[in-house]
N, C-alpha and C. Protein backbone atom coordinates (compact mmCIF):
# COMPACT_ATOMS: atom_id res chain seq x y z
N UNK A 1 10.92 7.52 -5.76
CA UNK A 1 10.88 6.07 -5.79
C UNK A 1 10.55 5.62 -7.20
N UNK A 2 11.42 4.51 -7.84
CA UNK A 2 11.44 4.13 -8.95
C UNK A 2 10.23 2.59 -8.77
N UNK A 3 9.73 2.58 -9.29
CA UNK A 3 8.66 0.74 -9.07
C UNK A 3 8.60 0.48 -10.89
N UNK A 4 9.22 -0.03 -11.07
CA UNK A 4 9.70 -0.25 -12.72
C UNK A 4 8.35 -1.00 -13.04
N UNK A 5 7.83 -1.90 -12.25
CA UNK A 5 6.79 -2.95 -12.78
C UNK A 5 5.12 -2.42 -12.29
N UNK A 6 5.30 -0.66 -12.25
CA UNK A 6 3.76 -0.79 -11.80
C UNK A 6 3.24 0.22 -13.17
N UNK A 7 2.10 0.07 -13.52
CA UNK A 7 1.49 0.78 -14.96
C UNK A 7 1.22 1.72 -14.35
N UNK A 8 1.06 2.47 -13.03
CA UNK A 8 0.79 3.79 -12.62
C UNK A 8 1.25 3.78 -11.43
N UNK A 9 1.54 5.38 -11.25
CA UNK A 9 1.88 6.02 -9.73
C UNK A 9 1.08 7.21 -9.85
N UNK A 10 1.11 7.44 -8.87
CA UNK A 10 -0.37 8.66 -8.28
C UNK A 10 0.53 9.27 -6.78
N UNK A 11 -0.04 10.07 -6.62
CA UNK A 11 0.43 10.76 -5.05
C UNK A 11 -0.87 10.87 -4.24
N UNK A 12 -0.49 10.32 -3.15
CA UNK A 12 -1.73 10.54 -1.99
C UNK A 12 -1.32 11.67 -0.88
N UNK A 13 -1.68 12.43 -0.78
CA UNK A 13 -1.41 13.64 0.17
C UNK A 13 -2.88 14.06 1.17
N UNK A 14 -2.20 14.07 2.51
CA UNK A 14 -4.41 14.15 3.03
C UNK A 14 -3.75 15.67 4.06
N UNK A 15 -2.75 16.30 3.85
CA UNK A 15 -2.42 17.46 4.33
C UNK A 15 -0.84 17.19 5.13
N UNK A 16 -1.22 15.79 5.93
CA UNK A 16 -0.11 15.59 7.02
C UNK A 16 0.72 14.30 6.05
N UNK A 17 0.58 13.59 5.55
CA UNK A 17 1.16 12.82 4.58
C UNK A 17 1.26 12.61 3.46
N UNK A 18 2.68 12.35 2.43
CA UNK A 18 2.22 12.37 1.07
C UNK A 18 3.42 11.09 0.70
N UNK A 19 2.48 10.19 -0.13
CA UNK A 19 3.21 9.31 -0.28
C UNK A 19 3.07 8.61 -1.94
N UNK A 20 3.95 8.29 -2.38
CA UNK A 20 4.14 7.64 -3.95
C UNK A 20 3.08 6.58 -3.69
N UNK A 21 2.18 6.31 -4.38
CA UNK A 21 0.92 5.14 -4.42
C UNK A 21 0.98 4.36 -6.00
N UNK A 22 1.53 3.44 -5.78
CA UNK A 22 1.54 2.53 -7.05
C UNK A 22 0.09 2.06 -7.65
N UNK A 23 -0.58 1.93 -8.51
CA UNK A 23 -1.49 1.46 -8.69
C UNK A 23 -1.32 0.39 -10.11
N UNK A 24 -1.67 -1.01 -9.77
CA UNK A 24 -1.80 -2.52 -10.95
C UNK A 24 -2.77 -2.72 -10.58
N UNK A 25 -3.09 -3.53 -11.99
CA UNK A 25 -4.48 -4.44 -11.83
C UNK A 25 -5.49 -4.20 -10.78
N UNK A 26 -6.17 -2.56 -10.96
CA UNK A 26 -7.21 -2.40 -10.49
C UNK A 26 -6.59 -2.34 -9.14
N UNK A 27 -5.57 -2.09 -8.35
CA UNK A 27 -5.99 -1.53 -6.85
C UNK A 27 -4.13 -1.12 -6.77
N UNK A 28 -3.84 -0.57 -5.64
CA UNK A 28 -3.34 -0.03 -4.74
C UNK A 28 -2.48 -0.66 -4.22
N UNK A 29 -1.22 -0.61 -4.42
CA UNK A 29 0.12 -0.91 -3.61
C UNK A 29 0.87 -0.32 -2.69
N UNK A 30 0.96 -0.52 -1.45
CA UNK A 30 2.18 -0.06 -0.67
C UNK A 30 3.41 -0.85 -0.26
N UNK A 31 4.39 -0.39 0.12
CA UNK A 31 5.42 -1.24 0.51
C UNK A 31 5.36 -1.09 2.51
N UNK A 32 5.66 -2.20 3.16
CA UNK A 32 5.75 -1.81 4.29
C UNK A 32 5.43 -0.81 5.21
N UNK A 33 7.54 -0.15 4.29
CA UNK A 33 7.51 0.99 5.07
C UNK A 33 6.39 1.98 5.03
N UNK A 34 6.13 2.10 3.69
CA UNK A 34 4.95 3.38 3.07
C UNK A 34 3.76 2.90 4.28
N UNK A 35 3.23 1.61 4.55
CA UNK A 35 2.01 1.16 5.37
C UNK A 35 2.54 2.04 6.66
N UNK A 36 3.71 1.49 6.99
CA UNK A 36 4.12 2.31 8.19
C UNK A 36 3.88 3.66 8.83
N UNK A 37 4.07 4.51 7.72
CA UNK A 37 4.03 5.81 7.24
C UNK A 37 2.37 6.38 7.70
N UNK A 38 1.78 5.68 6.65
CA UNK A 38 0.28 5.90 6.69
C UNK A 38 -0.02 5.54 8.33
N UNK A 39 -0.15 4.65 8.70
CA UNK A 39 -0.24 4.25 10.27
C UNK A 39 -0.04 4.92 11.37
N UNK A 40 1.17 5.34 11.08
CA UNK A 40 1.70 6.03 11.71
C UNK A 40 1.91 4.91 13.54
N UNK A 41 2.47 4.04 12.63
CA UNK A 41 3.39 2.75 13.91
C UNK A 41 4.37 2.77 13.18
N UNK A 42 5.39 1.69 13.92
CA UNK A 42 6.79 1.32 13.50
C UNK A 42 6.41 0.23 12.52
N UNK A 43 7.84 -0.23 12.16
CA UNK A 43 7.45 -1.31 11.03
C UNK A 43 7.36 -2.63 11.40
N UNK A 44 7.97 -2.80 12.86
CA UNK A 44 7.74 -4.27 13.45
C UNK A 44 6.45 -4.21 13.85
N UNK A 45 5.34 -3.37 14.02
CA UNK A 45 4.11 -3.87 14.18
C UNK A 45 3.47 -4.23 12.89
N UNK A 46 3.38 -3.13 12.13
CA UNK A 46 2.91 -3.43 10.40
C UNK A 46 3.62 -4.74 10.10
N UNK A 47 4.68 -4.74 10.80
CA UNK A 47 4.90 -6.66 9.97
C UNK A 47 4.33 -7.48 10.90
N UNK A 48 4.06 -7.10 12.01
CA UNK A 48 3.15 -8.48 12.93
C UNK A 48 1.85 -8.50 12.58
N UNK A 49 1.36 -7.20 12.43
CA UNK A 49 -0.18 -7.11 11.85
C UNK A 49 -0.46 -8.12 10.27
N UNK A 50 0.75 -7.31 8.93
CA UNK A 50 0.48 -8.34 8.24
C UNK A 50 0.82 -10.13 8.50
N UNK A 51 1.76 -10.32 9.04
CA UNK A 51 1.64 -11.66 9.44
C UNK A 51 0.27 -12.48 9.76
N UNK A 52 0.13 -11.35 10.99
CA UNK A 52 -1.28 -11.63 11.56
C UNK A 52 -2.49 -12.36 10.63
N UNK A 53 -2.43 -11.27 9.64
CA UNK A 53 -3.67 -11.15 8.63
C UNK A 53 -3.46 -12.64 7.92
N UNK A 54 -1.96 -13.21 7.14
CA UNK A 54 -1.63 -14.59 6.78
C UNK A 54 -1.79 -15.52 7.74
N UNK A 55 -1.31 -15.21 8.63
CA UNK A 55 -1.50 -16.55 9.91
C UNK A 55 -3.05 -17.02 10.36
N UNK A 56 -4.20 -15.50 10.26
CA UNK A 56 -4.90 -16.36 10.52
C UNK A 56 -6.17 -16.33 9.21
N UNK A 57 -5.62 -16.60 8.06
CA UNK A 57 -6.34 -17.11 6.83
C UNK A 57 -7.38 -16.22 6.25
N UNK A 58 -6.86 -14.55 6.47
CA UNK A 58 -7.73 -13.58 6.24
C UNK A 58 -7.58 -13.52 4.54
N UNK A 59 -5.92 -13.16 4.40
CA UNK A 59 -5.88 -13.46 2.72
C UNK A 59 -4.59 -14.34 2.69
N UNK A 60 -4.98 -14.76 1.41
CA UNK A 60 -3.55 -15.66 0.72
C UNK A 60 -2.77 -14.42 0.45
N UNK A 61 -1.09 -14.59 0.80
CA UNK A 61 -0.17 -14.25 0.75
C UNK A 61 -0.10 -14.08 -0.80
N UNK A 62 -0.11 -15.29 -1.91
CA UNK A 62 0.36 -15.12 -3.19
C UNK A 62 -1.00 -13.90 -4.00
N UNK A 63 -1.75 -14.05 -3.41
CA UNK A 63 -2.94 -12.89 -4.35
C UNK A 63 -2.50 -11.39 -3.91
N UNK A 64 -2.05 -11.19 -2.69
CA UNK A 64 -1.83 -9.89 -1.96
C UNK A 64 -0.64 -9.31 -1.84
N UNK A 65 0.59 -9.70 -2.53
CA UNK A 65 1.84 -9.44 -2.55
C UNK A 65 2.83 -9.57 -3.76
N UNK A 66 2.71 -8.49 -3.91
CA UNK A 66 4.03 -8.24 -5.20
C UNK A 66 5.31 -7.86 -4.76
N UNK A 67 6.24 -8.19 -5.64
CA UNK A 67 7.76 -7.67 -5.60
C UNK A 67 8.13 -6.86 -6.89
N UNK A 68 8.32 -5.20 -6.35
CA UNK A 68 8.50 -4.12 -7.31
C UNK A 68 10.14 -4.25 -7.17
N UNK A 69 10.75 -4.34 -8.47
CA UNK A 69 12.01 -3.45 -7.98
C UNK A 69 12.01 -1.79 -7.90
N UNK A 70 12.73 -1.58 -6.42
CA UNK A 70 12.66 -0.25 -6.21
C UNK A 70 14.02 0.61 -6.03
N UNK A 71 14.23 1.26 -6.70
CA UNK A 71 15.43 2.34 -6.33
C UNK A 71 15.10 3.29 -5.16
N UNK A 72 16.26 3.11 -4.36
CA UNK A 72 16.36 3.57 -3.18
C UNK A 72 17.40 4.69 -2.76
N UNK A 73 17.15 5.62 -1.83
CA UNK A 73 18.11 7.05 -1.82
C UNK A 73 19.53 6.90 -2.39
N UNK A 74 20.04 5.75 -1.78
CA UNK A 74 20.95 5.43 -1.99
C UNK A 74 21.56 5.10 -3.58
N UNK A 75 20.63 5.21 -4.36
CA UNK A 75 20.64 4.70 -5.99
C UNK A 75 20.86 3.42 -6.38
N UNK A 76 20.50 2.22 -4.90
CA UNK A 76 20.67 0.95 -5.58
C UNK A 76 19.44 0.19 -5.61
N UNK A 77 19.39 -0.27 -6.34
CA UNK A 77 17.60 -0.87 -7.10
C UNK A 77 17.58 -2.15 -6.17
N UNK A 78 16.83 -2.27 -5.05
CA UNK A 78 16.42 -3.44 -4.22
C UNK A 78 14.69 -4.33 -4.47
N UNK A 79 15.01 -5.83 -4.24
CA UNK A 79 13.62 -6.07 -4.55
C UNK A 79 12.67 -6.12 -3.20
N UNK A 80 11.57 -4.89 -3.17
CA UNK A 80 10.80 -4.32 -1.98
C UNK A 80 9.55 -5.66 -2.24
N UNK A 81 8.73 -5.73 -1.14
CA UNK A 81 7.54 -6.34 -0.97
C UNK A 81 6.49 -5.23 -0.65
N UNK A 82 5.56 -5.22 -2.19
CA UNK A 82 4.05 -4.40 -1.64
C UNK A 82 2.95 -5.02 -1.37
N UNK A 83 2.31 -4.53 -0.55
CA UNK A 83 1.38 -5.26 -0.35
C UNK A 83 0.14 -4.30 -0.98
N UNK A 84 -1.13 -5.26 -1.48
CA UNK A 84 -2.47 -4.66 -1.76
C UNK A 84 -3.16 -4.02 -1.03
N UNK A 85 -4.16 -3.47 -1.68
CA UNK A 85 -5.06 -2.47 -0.94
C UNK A 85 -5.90 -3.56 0.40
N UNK A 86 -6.14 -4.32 0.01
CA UNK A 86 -6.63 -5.67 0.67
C UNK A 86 -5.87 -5.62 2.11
N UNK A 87 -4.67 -5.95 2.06
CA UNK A 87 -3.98 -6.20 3.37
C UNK A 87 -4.02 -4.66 4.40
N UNK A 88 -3.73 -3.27 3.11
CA UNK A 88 -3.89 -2.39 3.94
C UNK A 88 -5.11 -2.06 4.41
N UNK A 89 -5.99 -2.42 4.12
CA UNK A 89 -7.42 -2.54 4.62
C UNK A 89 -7.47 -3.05 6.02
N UNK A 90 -6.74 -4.49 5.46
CA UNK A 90 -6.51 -5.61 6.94
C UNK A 90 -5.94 -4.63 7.88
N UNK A 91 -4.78 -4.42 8.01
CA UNK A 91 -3.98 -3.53 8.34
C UNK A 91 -4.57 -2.97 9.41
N UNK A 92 -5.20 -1.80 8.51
CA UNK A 92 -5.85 -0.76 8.86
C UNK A 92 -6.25 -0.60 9.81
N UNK A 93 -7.67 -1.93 9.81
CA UNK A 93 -8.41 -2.42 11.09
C UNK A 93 -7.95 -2.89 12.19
N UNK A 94 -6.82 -3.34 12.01
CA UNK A 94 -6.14 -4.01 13.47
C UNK A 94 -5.40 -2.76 14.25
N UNK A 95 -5.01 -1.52 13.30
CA UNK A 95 -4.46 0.01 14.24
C UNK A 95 -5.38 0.42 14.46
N UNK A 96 -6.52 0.24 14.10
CA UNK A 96 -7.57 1.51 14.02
C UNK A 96 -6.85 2.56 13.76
N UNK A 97 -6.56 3.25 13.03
CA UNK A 97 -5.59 4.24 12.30
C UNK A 97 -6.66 5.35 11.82
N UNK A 98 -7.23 6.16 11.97
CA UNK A 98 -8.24 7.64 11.68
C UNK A 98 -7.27 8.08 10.28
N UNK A 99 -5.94 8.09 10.21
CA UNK A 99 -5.15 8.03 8.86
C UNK A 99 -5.27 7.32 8.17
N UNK A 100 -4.94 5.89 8.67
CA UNK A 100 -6.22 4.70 7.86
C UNK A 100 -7.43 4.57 7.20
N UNK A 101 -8.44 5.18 7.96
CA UNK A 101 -9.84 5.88 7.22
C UNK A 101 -9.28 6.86 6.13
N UNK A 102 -8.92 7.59 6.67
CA UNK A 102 -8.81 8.88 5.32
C UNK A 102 -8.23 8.09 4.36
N UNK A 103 -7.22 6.85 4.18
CA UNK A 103 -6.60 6.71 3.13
C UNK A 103 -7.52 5.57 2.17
N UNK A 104 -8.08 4.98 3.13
CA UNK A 104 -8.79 4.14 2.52
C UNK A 104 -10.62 4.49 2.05
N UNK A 105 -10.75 5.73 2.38
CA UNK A 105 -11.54 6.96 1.66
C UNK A 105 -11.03 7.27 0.15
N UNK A 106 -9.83 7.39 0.28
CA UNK A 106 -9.02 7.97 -0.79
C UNK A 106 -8.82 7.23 -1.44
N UNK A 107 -8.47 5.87 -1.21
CA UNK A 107 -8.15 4.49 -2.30
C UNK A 107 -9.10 4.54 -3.12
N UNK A 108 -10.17 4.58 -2.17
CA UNK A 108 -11.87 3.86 -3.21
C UNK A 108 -11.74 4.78 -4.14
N UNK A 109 -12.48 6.09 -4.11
CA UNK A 109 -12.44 6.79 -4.71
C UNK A 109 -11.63 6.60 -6.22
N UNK A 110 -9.85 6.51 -5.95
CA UNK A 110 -9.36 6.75 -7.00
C UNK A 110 -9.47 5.22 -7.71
N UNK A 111 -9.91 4.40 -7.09
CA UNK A 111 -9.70 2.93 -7.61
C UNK A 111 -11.23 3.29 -8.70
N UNK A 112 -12.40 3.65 -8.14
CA UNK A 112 -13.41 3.40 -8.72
C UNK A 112 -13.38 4.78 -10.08
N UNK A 113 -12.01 5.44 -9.64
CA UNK A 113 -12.46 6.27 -10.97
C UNK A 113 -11.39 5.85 -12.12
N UNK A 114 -10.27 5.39 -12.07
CA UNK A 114 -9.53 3.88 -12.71
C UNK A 114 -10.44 3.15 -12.78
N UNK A 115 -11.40 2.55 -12.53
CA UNK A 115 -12.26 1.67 -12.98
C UNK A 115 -13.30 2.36 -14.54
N UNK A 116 -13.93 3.05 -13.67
CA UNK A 116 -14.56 3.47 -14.44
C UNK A 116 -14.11 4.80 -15.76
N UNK A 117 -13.36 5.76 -15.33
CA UNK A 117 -12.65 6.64 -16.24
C UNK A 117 -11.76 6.11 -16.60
N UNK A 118 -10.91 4.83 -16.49
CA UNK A 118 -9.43 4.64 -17.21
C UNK A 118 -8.72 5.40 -16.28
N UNK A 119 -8.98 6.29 -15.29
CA UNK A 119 -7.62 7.02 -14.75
C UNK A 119 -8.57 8.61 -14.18
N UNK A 120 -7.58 9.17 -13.76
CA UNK A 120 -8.12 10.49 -12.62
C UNK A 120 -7.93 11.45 -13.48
């Protein structure tokens, strides 16, 4: 996966999943599908859940959502919607997801050592 507009990518792997992890401005991007992935639901729930999280005034939509262009298997560069560590947090809590925990174990971690080391 190509994300032309993120200053870092990292790999998250917890044994059973491994997925491209964008990281801007201090936190953590996924796209959908990738939330999907981690969850381990389909993607029409991850999109009712994030809805959920906008509809009922948990976060603003414009602070929690970027548009990466992304190259896709197919080799044509589409514009994807990621969402922040924030929403997958939200997320998270509404699957109760035990993959969820581990990942958001794993966020902190690498977020607070980008914070503090510049990088891992």
């Amino acid at each position: 996966m190509d994300t032309s507009n993120t200053s870092d990518m990292i790999i998250y792997n917890d044994g059973e999943l491994e997925l491209d992890v964008s990281i801007e401005n201090d936190t953590v991007w996924l796209s959908r599908h990738q939330i999907s992935e981690l969850f381990g639901r389909d993607i029409k729930t991850i999109g009712k859940h994030i809805g959920n999280v906008f509809s009922d005034g948990e976060l603003e939509k414009i602070s929690v959502v970027a548009n990466f262009a992304t190259t896709a298997r197919d080799g044509k560069t589409y514009n994807v919607e990621y969402y922040s560590l924030d929403v997958i947090i939200s997320v998270g809590y509404r699957v109760k997801s035990q993959k969820g925990v581990r990942f958001r174990q794993w966020a902190t971690k690498v977020l607070k050592g980008y914070i503090t080391d510049g990088g891992m």
